[in-house]
Protein backbone atom coordinates (compact mmCIF):
# COMPACT_ATOMS: atom_id res chain seq x y z
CA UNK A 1 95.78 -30.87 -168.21
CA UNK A 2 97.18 -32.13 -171.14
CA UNK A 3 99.37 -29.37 -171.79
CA UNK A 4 100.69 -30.20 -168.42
CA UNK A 5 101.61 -33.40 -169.49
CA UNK A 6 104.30 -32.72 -172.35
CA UNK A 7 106.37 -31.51 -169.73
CA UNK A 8 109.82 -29.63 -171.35
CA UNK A 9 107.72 -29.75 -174.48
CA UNK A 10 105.01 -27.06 -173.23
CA UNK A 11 107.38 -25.02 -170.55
CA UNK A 12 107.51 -22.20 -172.97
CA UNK A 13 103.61 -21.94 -173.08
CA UNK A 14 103.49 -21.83 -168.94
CA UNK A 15 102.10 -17.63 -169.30
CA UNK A 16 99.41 -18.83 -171.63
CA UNK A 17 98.29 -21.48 -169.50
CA UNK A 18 98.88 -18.81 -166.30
CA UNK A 19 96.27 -16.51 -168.42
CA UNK A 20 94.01 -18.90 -168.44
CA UNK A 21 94.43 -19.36 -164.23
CA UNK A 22 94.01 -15.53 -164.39
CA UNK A 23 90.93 -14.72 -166.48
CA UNK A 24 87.90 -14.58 -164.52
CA UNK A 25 85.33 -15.11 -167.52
CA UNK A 26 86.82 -18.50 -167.70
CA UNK A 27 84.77 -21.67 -166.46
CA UNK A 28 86.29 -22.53 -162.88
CA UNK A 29 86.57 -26.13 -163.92
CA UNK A 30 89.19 -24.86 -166.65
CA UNK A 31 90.73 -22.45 -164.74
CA UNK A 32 91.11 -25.11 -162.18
CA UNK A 33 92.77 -27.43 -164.86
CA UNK A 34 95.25 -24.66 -165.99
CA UNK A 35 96.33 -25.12 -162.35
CA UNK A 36 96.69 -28.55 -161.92
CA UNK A 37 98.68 -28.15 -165.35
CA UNK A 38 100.87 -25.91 -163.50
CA UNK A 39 102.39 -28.92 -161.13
CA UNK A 40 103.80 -31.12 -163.41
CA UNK A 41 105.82 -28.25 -165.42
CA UNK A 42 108.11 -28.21 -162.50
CA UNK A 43 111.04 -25.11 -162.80
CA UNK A 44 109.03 -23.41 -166.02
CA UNK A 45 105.92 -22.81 -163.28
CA UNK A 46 108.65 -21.83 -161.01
CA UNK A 47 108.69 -18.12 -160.61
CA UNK A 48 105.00 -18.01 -160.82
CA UNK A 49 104.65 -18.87 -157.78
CA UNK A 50 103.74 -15.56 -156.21
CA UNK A 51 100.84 -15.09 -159.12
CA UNK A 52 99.43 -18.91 -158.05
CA UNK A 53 100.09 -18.41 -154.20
CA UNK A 54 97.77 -14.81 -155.16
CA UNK A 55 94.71 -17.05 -156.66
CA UNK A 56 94.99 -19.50 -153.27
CA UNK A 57 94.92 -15.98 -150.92
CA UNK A 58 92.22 -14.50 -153.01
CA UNK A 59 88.78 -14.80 -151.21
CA UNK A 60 86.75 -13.26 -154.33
CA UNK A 61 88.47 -16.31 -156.41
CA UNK A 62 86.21 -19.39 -157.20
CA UNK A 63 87.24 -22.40 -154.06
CA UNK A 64 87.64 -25.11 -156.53
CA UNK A 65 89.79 -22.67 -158.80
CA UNK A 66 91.36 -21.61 -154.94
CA UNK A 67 92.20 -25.68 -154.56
CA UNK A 68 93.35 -25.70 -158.28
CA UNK A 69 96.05 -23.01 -156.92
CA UNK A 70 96.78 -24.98 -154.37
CA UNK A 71 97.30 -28.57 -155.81
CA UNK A 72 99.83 -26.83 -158.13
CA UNK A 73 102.21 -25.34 -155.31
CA UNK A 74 102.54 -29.02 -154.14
CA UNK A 75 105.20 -29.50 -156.67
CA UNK A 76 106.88 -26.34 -156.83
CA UNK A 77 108.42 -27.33 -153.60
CA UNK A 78 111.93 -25.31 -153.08
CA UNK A 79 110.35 -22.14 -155.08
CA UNK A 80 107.06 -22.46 -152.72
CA UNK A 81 108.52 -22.72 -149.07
CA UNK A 82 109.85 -19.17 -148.50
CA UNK A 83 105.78 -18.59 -148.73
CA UNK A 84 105.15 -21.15 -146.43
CA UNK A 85 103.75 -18.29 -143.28
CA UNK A 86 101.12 -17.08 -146.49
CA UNK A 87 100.07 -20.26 -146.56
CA UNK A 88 99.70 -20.50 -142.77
CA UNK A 89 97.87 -17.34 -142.83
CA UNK A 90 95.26 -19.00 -145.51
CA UNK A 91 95.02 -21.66 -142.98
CA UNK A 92 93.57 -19.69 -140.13
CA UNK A 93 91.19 -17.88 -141.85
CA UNK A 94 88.31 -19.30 -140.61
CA UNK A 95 86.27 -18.25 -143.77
CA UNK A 96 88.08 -19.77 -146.44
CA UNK A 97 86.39 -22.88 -147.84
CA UNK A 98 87.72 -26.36 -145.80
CA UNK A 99 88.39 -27.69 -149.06
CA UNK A 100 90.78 -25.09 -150.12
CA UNK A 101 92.12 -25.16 -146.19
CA UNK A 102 92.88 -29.07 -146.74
CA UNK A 103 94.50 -28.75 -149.93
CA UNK A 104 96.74 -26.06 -148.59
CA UNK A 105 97.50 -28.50 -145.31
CA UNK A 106 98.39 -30.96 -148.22
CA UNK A 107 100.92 -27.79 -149.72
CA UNK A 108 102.77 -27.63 -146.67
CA UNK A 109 103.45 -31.45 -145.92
CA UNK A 110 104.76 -31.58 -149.27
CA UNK A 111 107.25 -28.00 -148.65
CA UNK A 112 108.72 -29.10 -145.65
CA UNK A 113 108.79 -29.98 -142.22
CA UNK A 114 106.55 -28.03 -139.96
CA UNK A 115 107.80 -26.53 -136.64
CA UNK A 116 105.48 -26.76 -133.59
CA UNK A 117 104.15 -23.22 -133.55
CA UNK A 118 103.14 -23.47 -137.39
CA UNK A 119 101.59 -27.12 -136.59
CA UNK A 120 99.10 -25.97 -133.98
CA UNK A 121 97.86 -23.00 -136.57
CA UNK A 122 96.83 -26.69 -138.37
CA UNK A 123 95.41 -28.39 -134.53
CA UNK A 124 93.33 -25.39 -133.89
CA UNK A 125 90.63 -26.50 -136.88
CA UNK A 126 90.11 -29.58 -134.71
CA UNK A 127 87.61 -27.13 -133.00
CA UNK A 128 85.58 -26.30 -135.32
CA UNK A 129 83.14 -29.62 -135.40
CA UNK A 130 80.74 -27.06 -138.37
CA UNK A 131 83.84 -27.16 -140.73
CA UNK A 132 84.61 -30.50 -141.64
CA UNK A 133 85.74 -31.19 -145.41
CA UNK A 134 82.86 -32.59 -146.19
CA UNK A 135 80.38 -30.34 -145.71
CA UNK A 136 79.50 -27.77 -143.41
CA UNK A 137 77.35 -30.28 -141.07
CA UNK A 138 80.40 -32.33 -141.09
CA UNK A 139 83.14 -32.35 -137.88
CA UNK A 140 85.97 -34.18 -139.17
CA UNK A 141 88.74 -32.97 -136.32
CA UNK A 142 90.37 -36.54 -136.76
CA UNK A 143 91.56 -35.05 -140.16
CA UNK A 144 93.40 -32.15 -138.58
CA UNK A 145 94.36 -34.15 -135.77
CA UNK A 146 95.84 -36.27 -138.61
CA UNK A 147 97.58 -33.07 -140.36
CA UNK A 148 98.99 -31.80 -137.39
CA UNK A 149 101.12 -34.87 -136.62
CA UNK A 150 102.23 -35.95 -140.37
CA UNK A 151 102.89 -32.37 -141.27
CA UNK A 152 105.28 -32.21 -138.04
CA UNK A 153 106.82 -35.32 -139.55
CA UNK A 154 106.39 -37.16 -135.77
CA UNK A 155 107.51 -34.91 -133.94
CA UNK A 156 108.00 -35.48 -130.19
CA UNK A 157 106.70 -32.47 -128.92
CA UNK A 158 103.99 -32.57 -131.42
CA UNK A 159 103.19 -35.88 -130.34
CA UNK A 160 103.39 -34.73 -126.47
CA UNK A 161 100.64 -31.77 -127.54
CA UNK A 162 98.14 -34.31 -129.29
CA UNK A 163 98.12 -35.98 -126.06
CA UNK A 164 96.38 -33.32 -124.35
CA UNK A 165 94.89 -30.73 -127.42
CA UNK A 166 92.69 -31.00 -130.58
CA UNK A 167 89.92 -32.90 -128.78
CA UNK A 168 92.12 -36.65 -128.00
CA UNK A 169 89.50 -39.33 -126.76
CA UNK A 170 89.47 -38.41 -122.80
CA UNK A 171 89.98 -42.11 -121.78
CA UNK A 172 93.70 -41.82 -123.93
CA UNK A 173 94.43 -38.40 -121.67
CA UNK A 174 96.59 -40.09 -119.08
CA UNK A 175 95.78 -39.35 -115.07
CA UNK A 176 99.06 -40.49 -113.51
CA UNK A 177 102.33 -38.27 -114.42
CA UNK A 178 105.67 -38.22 -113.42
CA UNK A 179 107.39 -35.48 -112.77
CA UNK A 180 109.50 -35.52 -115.58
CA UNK A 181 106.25 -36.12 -117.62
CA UNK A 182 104.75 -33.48 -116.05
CA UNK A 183 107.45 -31.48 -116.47
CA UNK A 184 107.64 -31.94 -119.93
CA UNK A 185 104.27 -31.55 -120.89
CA UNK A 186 104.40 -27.97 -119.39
CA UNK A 187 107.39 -27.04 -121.32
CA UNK A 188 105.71 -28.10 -124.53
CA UNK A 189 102.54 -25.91 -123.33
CA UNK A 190 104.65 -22.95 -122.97
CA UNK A 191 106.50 -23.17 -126.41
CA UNK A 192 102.98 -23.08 -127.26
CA UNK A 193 101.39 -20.07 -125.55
CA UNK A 194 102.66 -17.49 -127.89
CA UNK A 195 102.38 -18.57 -131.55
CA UNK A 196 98.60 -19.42 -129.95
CA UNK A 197 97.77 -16.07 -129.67
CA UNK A 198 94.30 -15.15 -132.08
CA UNK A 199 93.40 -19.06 -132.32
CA UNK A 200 91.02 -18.89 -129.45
CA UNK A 201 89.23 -22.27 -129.01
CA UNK A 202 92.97 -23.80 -129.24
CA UNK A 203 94.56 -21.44 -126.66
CA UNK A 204 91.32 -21.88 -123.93
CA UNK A 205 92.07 -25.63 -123.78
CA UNK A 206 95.18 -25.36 -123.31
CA UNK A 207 94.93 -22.94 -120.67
CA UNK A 208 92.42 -25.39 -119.18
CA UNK A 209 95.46 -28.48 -119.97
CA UNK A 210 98.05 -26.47 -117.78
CA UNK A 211 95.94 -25.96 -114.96
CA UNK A 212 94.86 -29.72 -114.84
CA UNK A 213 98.75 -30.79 -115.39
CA UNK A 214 99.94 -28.57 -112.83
CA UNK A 215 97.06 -29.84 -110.52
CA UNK A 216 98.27 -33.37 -111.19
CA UNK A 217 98.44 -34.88 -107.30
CA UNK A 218 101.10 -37.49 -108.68
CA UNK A 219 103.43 -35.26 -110.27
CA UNK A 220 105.54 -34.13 -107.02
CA UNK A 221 106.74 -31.16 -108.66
CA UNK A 222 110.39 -29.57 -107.27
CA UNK A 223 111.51 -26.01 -106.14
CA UNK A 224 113.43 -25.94 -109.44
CA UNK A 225 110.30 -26.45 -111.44
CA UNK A 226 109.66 -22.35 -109.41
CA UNK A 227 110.24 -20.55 -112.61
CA UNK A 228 108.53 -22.98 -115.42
CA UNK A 229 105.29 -22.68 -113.39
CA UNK A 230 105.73 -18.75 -112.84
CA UNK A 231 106.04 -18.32 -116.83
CA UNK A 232 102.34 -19.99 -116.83
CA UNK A 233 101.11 -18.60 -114.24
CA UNK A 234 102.36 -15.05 -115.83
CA UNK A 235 100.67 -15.89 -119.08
CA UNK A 236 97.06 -16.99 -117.36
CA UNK A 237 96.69 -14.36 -115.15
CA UNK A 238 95.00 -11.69 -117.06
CA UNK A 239 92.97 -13.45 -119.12
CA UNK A 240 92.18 -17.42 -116.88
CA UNK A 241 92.44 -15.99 -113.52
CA UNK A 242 90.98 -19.21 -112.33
CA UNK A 243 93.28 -21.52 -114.12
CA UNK A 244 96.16 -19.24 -113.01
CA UNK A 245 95.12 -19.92 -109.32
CA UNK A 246 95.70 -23.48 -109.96
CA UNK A 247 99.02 -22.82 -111.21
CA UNK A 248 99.93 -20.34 -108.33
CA UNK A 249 98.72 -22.76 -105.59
CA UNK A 250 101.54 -24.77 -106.79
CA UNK A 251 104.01 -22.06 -106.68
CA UNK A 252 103.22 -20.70 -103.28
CA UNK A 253 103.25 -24.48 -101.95
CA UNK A 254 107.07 -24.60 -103.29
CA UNK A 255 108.27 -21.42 -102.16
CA UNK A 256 107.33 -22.54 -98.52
CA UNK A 257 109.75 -25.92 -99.12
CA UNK A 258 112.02 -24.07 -100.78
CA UNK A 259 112.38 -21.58 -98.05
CA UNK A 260 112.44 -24.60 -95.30
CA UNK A 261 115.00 -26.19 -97.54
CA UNK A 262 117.49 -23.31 -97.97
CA UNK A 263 116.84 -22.49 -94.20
CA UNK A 264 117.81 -26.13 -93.57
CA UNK A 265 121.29 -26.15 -96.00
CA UNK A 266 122.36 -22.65 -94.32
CA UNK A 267 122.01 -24.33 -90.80
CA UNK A 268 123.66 -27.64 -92.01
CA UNK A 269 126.77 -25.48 -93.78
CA UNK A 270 126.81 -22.45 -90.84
CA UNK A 271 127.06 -25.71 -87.62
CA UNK A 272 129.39 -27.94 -90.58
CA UNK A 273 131.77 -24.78 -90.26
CA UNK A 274 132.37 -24.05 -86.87
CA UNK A 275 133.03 -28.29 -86.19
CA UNK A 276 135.84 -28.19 -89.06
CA UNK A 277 136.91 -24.85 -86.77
CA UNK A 278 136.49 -26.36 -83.10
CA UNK A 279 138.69 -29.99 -84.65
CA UNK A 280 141.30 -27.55 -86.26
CA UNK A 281 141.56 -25.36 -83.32
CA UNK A 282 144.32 -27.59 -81.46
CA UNK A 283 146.49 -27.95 -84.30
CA UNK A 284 146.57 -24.17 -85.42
CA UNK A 285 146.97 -21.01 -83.54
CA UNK A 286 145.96 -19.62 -86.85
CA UNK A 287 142.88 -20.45 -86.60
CA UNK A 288 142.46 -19.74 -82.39
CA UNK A 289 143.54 -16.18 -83.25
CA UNK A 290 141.49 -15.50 -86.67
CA UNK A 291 138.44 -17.28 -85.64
CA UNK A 292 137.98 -17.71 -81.69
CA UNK A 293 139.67 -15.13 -80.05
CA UNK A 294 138.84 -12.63 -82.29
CA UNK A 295 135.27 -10.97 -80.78
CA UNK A 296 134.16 -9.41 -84.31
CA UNK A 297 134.90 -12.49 -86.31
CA UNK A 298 133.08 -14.67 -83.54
CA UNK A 299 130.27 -12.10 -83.84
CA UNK A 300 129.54 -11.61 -87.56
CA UNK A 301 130.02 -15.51 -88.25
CA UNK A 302 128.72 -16.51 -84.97
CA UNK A 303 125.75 -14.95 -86.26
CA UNK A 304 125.43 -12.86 -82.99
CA UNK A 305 126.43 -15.40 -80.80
CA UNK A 306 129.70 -15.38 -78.95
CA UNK A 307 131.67 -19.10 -78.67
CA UNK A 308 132.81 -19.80 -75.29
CA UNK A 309 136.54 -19.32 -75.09
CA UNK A 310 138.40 -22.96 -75.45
């Protein structure tokens, strides 16, 4: 630690202190220390990264030397963040020690801006009440809850998913939507779908969340909405049949408007034509030739049925 200190003055001796990381016979507390060294010798630690990132992936490695490892990628930033989805991966590996999980949340808020499908790999811990940081009798999802918003840096459609995922206080889960409210939330929930795929607990709540949003008796969802609630409806089907019912109810109840409504606007356009015909039909013989003397033309856009002859 104090080598770690002297900054430019102890760059050069950044392998010996690396050796020290690396030997196993070495007291964890030290090899911890070597670690922490690590972060404050900036661009000398720099192309070690891959050896330290190797000690934080390395289940057979001591945890605290683990959280050592990953303290000193904190400050390595730049050089670290191209192993930013080996850090995810640490992340959901359920049996990796929640102190070595935390520190590596702490990695990646320091690296850069998470994007929504590497934030909910973060959320999904907020389901696992038996891993808290503080011991394994601990639940402590407010911390991941926590994570998954800072290390999105605010985030709208982070924000949007907190709403309704990682176990929010039910009271705070609103029961009146909008539709554009609606609509938005289900957008969010399909960016979502796919990078959930593997974190189980996350990705049954939030089929569950889609089914009770598209449920929602004050959204007054719209024919256009058709194809957003299809691409859910797709995705439940196989595996939330029940949830995808929900979903589908909602389609087949649109399909029946939108039918009515295109019936309605063919209708409205086919009787708007043949008035603009019957008021132009004094003025131009045109017209009295093309459209109304003409029995195939009053046929096909007659739509069977003949006009009397004027």
């Amino acid at each position: 630690m104090a080598l770690g200190n002297l900054g430019d003055a102890a760059a050069k001796y950044v392998p010996d202190i690396l050796n020290f990381l690396k030997d196993e016979k070495v007291n964890a507390n030290v090899r911890s220390g070597a670690a922490v060294a690590l972060v404050n010798l900036g661009d000398a630690a720099a192309k070690y990264v891959p050896d330290i990132l190797n000690f934080l992936k390395d289940e057979k490695v001591n945890a605290n030397v683990r959280s050592g490892a990953a303290v000193a990628l904190v400050n390595l930033g730049d050089a670290a963040a191209k192993y930013v989805p080996d850090i995810l991966n640490i992340l959901k590996d359920e049996k990796v020690s929640a102190n070595v999980r935390s520190n590596a949340a702490e990695v990646l808020g320091k690296i850069k801006q998470l994007k929504l499908e590497e934030v909910i790999i973060i959320l999904n811990y907020a389901y696992e009440p038996n891993q808290g940081i503080f011991g394994p009798d601990t639940g402590n999802f407010e911390f991941w809850r926590f994570w998954s918003y800072f290390l999105s840096g605010g985030n709208h459609e982070v924000k949007r998913l907190l709403i309704w995922l990682g176990r929010p206080e039910r009271k705070a889960i609103p029961g009146q939507l909008t539709h554009d409210e609606g609509k938005k939330t289900l957008e969010v929930f399909l960016k979502t779908w796919e990078p959930s795929k593997g974190l189980d607990r996350l990705r049954e709540d939030l089929a569950e969340q889609i089914s009770i949003v598209a449920q929602n008796k004050k959204v007054n969802w719209k024919w256009q909405d058709i194809g957003l609630l299809q691409s859910h409806y797709n995705n439940l089907k196989t595996f939330y049949p029940t949830k995808a019912y929900a979903v589908q109810s909602q389609i087949i109840n649109l399909e029946g408007w939108q039918w009515f409504f295109k019936a309605r606007n063919t209708i409205i356009a086919h009787i708007a034509f043949w008035l603009a015909l019957i008021f132009a039909y004094p003025k131009f013989p045109q017209i009295q030739a093309i459209f109304f003397w003409n029995p195939w033309v009053r046929r096909i856009l007659g739509v069977g049925y003949k006009l009397p002859c004027l």
